[in-house]
N, C-alpha and C. Protein backbone atom coordinates (compact mmCIF):
# COMPACT_ATOMS: atom_id res chain seq x y z
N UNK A 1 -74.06 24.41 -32.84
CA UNK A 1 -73.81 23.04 -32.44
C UNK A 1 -73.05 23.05 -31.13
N UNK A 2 -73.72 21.93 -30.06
CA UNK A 2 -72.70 21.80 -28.79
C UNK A 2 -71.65 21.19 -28.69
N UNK A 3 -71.35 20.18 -29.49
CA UNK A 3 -70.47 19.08 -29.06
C UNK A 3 -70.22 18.67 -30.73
N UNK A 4 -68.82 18.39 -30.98
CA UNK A 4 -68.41 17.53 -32.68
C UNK A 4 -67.21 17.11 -32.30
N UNK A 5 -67.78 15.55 -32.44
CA UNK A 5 -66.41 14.71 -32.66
C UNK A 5 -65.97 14.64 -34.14
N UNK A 6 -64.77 14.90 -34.08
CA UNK A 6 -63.84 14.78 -35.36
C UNK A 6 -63.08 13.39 -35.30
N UNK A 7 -63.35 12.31 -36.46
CA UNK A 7 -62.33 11.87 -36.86
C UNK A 7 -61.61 11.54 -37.43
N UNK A 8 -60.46 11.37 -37.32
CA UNK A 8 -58.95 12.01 -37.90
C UNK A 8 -58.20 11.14 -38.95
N UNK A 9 -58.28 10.41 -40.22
CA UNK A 9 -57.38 9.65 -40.64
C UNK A 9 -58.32 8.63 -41.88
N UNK A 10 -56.99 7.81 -42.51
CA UNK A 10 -57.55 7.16 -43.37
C UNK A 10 -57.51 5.46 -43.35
N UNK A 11 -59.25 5.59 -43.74
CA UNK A 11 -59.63 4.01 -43.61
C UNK A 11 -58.94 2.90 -43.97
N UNK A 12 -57.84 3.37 -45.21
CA UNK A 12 -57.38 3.00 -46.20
C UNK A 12 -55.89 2.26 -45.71
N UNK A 13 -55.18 2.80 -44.32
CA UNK A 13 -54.14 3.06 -44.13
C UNK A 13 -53.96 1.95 -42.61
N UNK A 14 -54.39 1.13 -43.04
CA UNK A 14 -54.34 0.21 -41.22
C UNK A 14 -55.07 0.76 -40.53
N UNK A 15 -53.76 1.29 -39.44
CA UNK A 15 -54.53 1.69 -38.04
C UNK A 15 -55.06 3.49 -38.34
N UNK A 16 -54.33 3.60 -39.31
CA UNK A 16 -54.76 4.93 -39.00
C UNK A 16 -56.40 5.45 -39.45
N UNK A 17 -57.00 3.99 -39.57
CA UNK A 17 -58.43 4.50 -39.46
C UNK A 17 -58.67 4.55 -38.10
N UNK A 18 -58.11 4.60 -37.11
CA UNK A 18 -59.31 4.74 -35.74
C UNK A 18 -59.80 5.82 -35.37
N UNK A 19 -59.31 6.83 -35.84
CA UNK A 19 -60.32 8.09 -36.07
C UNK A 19 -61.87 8.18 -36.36
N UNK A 20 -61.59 7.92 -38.07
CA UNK A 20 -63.38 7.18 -38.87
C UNK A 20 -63.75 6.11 -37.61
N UNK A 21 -63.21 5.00 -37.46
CA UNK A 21 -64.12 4.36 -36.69
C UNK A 21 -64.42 4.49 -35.24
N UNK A 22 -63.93 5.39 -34.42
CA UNK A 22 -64.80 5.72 -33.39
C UNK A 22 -65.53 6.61 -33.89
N UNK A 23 -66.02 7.34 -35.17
CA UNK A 23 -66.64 7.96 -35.63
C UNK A 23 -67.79 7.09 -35.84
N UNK A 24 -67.33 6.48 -36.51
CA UNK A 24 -68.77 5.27 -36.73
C UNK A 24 -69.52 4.56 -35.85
N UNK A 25 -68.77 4.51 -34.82
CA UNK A 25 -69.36 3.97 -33.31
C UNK A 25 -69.97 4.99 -32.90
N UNK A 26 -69.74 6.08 -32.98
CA UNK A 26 -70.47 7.38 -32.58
C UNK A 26 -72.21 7.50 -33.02
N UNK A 27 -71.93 7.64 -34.19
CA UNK A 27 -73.08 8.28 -35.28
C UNK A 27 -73.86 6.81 -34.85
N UNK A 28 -73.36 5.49 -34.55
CA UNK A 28 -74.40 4.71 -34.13
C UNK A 28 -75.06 4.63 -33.49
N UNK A 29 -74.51 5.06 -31.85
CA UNK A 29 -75.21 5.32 -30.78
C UNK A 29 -76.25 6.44 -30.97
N UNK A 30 -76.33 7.82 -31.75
CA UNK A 30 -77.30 8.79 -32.13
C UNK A 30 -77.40 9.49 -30.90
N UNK A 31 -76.30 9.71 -30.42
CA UNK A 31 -76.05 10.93 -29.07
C UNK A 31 -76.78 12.31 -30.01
N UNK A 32 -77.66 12.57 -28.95
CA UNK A 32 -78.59 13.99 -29.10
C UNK A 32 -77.45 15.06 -28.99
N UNK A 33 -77.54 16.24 -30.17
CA UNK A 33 -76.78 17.25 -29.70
C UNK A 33 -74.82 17.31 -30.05
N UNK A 34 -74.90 15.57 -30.58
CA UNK A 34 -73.45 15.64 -31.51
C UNK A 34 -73.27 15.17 -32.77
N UNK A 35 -72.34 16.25 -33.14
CA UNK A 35 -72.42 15.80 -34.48
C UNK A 35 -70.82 15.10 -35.09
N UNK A 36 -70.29 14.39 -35.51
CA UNK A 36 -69.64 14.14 -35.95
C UNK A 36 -69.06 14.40 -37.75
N UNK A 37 -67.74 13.80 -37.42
CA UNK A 37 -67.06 14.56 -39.07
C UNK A 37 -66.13 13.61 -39.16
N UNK A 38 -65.50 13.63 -40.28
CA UNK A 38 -64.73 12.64 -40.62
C UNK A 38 -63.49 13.81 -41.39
N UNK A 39 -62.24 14.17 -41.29
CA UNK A 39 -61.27 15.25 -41.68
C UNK A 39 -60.03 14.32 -41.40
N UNK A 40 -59.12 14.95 -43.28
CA UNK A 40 -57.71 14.33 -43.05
C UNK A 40 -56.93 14.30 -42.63
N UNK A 41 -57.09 15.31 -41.18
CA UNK A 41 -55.66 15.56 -40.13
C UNK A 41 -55.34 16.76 -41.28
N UNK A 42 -55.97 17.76 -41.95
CA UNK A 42 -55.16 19.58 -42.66
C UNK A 42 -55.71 20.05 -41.39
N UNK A 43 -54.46 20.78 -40.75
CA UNK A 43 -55.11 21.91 -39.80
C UNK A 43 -55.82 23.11 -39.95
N UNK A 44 -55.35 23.87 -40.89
CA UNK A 44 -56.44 24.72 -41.34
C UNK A 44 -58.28 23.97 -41.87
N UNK A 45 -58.19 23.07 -42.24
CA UNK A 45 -59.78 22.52 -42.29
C UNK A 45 -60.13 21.86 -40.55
N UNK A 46 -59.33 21.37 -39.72
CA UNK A 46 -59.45 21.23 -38.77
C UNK A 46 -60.26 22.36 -37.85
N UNK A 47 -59.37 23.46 -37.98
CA UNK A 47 -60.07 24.67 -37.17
C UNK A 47 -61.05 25.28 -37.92
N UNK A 48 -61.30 24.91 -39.36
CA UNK A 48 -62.48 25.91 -39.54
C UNK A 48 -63.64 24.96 -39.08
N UNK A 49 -63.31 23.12 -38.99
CA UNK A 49 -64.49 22.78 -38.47
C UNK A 49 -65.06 22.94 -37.03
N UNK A 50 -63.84 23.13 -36.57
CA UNK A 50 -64.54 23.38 -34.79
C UNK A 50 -64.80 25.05 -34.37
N UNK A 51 -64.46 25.75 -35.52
CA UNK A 51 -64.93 27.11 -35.44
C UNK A 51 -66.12 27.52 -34.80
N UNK A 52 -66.50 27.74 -33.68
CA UNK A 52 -67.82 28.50 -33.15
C UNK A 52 -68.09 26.48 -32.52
N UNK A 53 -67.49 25.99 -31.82
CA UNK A 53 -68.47 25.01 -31.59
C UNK A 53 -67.95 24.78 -29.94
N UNK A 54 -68.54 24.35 -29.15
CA UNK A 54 -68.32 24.28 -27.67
C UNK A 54 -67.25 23.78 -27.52
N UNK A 55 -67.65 22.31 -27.60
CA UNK A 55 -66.78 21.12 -26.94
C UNK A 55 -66.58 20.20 -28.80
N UNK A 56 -65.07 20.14 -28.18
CA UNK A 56 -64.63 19.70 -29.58
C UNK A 56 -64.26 18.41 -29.43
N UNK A 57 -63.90 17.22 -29.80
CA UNK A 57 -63.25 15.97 -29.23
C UNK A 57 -62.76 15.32 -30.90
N UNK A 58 -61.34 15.38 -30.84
CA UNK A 58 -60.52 14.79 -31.63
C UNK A 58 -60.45 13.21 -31.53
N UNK A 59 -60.13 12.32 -32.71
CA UNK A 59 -59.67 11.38 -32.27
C UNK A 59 -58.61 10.53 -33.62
N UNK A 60 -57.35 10.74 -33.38
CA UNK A 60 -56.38 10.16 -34.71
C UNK A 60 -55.50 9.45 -33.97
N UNK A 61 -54.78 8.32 -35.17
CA UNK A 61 -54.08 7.74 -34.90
C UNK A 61 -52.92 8.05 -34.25
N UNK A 62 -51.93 7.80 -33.48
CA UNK A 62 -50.64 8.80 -33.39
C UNK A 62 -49.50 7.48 -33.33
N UNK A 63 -48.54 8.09 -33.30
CA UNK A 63 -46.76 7.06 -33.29
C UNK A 63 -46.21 8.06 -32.54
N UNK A 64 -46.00 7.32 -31.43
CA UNK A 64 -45.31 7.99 -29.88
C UNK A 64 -44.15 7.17 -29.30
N UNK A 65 -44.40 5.54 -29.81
CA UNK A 65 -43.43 4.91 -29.60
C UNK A 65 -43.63 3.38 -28.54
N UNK A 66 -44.96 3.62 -28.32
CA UNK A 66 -45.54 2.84 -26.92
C UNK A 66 -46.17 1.63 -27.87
N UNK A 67 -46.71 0.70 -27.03
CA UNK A 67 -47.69 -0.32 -27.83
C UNK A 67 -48.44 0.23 -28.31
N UNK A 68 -49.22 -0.79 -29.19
CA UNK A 68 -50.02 -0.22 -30.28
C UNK A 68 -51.55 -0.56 -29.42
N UNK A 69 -52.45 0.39 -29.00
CA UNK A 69 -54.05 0.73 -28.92
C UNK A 69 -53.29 1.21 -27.37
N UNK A 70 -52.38 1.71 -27.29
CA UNK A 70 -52.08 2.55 -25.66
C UNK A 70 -53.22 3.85 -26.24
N UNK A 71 -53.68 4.50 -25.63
CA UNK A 71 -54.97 5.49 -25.87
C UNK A 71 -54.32 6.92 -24.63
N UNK A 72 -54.40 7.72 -25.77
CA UNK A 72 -53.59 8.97 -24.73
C UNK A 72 -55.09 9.93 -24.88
N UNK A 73 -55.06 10.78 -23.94
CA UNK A 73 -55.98 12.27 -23.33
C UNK A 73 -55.54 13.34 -23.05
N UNK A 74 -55.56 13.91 -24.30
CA UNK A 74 -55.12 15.60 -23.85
C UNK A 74 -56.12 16.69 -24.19
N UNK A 75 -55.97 17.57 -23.03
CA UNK A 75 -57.08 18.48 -22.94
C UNK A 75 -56.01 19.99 -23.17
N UNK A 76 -56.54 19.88 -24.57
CA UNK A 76 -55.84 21.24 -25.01
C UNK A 76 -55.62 22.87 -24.63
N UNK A 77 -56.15 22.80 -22.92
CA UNK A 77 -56.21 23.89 -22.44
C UNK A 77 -55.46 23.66 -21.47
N UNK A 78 -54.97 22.27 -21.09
CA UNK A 78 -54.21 22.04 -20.04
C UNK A 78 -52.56 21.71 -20.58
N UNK A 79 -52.33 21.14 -21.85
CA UNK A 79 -51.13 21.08 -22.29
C UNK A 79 -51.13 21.32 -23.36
N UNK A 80 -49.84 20.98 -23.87
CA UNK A 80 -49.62 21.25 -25.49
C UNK A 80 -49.64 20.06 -26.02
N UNK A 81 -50.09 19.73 -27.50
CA UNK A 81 -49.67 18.47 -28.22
C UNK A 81 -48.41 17.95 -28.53
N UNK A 82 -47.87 16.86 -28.11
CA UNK A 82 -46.86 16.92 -28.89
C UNK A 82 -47.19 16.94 -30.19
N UNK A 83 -45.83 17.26 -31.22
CA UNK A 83 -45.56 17.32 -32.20
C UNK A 83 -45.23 16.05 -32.82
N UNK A 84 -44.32 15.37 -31.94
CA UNK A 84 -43.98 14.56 -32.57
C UNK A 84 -45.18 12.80 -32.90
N UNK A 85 -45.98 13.11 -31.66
CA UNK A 85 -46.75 11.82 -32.34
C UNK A 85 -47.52 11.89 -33.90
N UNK A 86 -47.61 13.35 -34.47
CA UNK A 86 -48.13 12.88 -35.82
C UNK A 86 -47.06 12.85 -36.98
N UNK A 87 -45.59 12.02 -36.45
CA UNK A 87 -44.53 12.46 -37.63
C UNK A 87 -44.58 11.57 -38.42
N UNK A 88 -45.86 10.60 -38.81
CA UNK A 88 -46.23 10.09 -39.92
C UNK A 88 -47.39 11.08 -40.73
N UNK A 89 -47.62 12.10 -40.36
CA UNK A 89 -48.33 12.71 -41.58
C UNK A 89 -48.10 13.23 -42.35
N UNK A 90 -48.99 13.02 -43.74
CA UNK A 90 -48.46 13.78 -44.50
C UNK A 90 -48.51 15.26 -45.09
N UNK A 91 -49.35 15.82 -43.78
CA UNK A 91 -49.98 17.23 -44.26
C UNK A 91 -48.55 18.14 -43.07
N UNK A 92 -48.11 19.64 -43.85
CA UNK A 92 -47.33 20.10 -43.14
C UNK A 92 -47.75 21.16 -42.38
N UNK A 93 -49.28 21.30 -42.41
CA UNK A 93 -49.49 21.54 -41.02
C UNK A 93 -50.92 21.00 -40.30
N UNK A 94 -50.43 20.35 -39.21
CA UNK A 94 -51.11 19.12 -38.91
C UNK A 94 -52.16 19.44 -37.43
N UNK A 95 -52.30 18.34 -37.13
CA UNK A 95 -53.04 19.05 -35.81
C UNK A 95 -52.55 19.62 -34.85
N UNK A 96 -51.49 18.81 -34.35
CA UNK A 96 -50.50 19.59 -33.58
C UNK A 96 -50.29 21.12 -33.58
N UNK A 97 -49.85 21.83 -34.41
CA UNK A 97 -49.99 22.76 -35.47
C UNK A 97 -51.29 23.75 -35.65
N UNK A 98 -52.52 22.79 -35.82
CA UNK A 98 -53.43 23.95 -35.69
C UNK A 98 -54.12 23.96 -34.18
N UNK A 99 -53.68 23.29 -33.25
CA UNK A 99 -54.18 23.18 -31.98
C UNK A 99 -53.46 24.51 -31.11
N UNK A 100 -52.02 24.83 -31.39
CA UNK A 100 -51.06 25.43 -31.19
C UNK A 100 -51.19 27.07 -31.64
N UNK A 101 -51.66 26.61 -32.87
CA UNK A 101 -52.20 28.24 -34.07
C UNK A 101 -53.17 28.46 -33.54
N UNK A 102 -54.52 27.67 -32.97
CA UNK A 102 -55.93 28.22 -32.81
C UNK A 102 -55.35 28.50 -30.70
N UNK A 103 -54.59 28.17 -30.36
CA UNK A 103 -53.94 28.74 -28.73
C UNK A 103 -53.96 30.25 -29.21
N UNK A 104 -52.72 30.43 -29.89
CA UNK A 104 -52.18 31.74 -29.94
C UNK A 104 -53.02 32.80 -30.26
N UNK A 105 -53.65 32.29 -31.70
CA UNK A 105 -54.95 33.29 -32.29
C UNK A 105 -56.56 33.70 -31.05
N UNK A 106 -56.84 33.14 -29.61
CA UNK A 106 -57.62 33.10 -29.33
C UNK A 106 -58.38 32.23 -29.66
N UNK A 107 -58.38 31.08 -30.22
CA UNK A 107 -59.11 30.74 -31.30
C UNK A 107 -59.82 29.23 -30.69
N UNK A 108 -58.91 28.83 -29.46
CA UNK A 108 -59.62 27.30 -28.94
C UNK A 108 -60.62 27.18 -28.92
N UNK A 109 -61.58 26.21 -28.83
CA UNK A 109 -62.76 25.91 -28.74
C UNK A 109 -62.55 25.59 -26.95
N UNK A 110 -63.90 26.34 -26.28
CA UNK A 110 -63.99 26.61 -24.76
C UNK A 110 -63.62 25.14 -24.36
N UNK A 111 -63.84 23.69 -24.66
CA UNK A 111 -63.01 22.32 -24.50
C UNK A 111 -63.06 21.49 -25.82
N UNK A 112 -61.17 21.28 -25.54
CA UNK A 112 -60.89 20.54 -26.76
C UNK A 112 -60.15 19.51 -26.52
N UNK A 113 -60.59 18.39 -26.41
CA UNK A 113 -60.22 17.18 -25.65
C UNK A 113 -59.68 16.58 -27.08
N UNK A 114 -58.27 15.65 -27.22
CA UNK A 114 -57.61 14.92 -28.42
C UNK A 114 -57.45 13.83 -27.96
N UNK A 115 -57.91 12.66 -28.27
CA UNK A 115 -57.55 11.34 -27.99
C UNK A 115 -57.11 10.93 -29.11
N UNK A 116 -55.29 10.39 -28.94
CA UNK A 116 -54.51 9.46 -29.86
C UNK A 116 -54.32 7.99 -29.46
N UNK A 117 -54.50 7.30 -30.46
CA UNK A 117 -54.59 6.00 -30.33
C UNK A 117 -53.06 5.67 -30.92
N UNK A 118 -52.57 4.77 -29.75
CA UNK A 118 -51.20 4.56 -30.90
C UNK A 118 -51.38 2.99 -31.77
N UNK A 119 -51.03 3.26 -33.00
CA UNK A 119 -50.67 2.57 -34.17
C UNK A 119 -49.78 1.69 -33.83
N UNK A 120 -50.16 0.73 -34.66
CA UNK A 120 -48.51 -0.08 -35.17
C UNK A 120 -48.45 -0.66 -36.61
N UNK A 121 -49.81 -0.35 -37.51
CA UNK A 121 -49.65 -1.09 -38.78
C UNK A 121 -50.11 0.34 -39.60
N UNK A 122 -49.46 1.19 -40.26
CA UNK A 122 -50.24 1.83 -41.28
C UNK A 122 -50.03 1.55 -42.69
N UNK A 123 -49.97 0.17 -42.85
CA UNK A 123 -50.02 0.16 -44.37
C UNK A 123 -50.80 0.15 -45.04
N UNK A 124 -51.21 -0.01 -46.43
CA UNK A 124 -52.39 -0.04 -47.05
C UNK A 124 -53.22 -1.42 -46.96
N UNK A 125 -54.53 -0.85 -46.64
CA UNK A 125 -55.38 -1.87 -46.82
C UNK A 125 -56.69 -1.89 -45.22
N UNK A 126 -57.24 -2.09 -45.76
CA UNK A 126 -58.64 -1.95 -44.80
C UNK A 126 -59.25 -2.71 -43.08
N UNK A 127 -58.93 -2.20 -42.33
CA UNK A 127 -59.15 -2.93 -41.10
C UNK A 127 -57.94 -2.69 -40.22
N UNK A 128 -58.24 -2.45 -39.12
CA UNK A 128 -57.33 -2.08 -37.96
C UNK A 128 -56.44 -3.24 -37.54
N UNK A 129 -55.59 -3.68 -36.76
CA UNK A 129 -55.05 -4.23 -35.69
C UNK A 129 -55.88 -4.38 -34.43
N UNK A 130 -55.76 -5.56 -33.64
CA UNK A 130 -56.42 -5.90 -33.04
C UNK A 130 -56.82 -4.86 -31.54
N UNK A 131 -55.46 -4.98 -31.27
CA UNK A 131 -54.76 -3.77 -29.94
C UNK A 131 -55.45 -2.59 -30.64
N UNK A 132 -55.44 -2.09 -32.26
CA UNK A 132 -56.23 -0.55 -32.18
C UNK A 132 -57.95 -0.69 -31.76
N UNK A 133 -58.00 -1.80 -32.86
CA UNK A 133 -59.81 -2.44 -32.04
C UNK A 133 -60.40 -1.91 -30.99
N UNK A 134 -59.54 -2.64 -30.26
CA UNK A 134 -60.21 -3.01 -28.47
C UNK A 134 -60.31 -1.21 -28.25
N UNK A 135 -58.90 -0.24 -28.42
CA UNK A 135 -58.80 0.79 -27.88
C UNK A 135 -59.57 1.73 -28.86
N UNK A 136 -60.00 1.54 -29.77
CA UNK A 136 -61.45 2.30 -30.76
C UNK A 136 -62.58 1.89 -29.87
N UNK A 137 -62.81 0.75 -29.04
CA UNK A 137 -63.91 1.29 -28.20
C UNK A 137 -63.78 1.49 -27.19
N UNK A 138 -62.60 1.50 -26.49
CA UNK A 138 -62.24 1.97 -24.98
C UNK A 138 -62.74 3.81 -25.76
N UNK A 139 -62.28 4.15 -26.40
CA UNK A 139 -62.14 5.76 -26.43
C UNK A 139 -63.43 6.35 -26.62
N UNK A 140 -64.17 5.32 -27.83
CA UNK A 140 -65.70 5.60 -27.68
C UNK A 140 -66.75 5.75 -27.02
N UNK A 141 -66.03 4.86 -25.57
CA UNK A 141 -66.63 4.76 -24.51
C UNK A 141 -66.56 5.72 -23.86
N UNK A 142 -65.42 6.11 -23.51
CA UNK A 142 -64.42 7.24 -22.60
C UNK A 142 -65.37 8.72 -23.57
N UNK A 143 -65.18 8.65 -24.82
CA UNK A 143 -65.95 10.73 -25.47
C UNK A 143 -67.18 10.14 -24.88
N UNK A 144 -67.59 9.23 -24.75
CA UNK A 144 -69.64 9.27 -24.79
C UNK A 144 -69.52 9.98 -23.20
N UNK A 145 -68.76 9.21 -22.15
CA UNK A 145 -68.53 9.34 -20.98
C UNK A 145 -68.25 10.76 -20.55
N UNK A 146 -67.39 11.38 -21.37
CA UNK A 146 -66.88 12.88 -21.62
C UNK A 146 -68.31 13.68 -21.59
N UNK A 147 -68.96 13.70 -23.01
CA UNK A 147 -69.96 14.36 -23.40
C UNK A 147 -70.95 14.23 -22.40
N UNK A 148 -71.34 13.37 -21.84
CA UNK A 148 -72.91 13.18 -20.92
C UNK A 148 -72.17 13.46 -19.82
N UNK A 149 -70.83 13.58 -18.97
CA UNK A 149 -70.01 13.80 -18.30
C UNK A 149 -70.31 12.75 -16.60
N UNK A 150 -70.22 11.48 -17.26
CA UNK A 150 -70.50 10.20 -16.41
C UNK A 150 -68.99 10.01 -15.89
N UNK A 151 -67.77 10.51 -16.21
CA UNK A 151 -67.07 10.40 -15.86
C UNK A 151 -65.94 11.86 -15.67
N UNK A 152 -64.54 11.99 -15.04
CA UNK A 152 -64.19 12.87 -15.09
C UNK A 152 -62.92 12.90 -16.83
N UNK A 153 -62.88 11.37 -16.97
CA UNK A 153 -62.25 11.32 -18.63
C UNK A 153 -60.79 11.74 -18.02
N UNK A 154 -60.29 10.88 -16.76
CA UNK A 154 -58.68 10.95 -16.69
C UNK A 154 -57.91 10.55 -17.83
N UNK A 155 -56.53 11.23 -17.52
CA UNK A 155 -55.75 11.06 -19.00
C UNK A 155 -54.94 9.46 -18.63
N UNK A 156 -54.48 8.94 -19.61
CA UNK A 156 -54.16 7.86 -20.19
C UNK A 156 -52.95 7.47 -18.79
C-alpha cells in the first residue's frame, strides 16, 4: 500500500471524533491508491498499522490550549510531537510515544505527516462542535492536497 490515512479517536466523545470523520470524508471521495483506518490512538497498534507503508497521514483530536478547530501540521521527520497535546488520553502509550519509539527504532514511515485538530467539547455523545466541523474539512482538504501533492501542505 502507498498512502493510509489513520483516524484517530472516538465518535462517541464530542470532538474527539475528528479523526473518524475526516476518515469518512476520505473513503468518500475514493482516492485511488489510499486506504484508510479508523485506530484508538494505542501506539503500539498505531505502528503496526503504518508498518511497511509509504506515506502515512494521521489525524486526532488534540488539547494544546488554542481555540477549538485551530488545525496543526507536523511532519514527523522534521519535528517531534508534542506530548503534551494528547494529555487527554487514555492509552499510556499514545501517539506521541509511538511516533518517538518508531524515530529511535528506525522504524518511521519514509512520510508521516500528523494533523491535530484542537478540541473543545469531549464529552459524551455524538457530533462535533462547530469550529471542529469547518476544520474536519479544512484538513480533508489539505491530506487530499498532500497525497496528489497540489499543494506544498504548510504547517498551521
Amino acid at each position: 500500500m502507498d498512502t493510509l490515512v489513520i483516524g484517530i479517536g472516538n465518535r462517541y466523545r464530542g470532538d474527539d471524533g475528528a479523526g473518524p470523520k475526516v476518515v469518512d470524508a476520505l473513503r468518500a471521495a475514493a482516492m485511488p491508491s489510499v486506504e484508510t483506518r479508523l485506530e484508538p490512538g494505542e501506539g503500539a497498534g498505531l505502528m503496526e498499522a503504518w508498518h511497511g507503508v509509504e506515506r502515512v497521514f494521521l489525524v486526532d483530536a488534540v488539547v494544546a490550549g488554542k481555540r477549538p478547530g485551530t488545525v496543526y501540521r507536523i511532519d514527523a521527520h522534521r519535528e517531534r510531537v508534542p506530548q503534551d497535546f494528547f494529555k487527554y488520553s487514555t492509552h499510556a502509550f499514545s501517539l506521541a510515544e509511538a511516533v518517538e519509539m518508531a524515530r529511535v527504532l528506525g522504524e518511521l514511515p519514509p512520510v508521516l505527516v500528523i494533523y491535530g485538530i484542537e478540541g473543545g467539547d469531549f464529552s459524551a455523545g455524538d457530533g462535533l462542535s462547530t469550529a471542529v466541523e469547518s476544520a474536519v474539512d479544512d484538513v480533508t482538504r489539505r491530506i487530499a492536497e498532500d497525497i496528489t501533492g497540489q499543494t506544498g501542505g504548510g504547517d498551521a
